[in-house]
Protein backbone atom coordinates (compact mmCIF):
# COMPACT_ATOMS: atom_id res chain seq x y z
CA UNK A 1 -11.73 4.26 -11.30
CA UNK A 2 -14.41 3.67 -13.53
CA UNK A 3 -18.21 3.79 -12.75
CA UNK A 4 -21.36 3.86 -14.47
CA UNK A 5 -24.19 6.34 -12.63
CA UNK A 6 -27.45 6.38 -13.90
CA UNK A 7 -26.56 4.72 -17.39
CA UNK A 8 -22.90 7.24 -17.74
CA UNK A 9 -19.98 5.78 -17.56
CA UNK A 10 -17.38 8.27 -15.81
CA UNK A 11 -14.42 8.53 -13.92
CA UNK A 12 -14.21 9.13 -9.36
CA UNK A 13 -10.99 8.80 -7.76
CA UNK A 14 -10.53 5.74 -5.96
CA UNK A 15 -12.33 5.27 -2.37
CA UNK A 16 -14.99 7.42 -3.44
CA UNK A 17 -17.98 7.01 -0.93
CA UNK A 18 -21.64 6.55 -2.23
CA UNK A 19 -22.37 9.68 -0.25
CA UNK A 20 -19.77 11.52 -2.32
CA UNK A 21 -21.27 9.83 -5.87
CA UNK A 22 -24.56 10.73 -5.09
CA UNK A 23 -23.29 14.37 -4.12
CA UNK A 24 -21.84 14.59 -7.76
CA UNK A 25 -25.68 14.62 -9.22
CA UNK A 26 -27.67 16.52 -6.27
CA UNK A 27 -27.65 18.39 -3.54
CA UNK A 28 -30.88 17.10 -1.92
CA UNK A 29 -30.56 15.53 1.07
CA UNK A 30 -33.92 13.90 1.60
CA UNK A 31 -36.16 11.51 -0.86
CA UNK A 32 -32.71 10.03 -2.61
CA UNK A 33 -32.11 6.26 -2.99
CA UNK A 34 -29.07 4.85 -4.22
CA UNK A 35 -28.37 0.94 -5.63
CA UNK A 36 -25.13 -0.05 -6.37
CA UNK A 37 -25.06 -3.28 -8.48
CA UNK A 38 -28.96 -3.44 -8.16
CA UNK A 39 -28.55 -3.83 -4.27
CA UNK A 40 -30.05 -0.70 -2.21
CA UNK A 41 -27.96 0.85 -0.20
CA UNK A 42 -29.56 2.73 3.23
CA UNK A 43 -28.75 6.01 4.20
CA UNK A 44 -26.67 4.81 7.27
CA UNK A 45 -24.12 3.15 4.51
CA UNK A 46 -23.36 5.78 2.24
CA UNK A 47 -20.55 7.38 4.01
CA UNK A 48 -19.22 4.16 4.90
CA UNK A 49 -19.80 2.46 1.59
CA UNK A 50 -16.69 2.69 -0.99
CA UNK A 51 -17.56 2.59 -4.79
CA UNK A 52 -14.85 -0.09 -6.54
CA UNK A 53 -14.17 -0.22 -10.30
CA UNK A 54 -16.76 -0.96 -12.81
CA UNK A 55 -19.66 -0.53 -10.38
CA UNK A 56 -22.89 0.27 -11.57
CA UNK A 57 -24.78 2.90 -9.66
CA UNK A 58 -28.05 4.49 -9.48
CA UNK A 59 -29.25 7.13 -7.69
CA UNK A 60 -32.93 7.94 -7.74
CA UNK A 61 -34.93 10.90 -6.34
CA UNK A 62 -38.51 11.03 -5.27
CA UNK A 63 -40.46 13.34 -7.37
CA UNK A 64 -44.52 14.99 -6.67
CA UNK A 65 -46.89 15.75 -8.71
CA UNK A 66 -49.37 13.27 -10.24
């Protein structure tokens, strides 16, 4: 199916979990957010939320420094 993530359009195989999209771009596991279709999506969800075609994801990690 066909996504966009972070502005790229790609390809995931269908039922592709938001936990499994946002494991395509990083391997952190704390300070991530993810919006699909400008709607947040909470940690809780992401194994249980499936990606359909021509959603629009992003995927945003927390970054220090000042």
């Amino acid at each position: 199916m066909k996504v966009t993530i972070n502005g790229d359009a790609g390809e995931l195989p269908d039922g592709t979990t938001v936990a499994q999209a946002v494991r395509t771009l990083t391997a952190m596991t704390s300070g991530v957010a993810v919006a699909v279709n400008d709607v947040v999506v909470s940690r809780g969800a992401w194994e249980s939320t499936s990606l359909t075609e021509n959603d629009r994801v992003e995927v945003l990690t927390a970054v220090q420094g000042g």
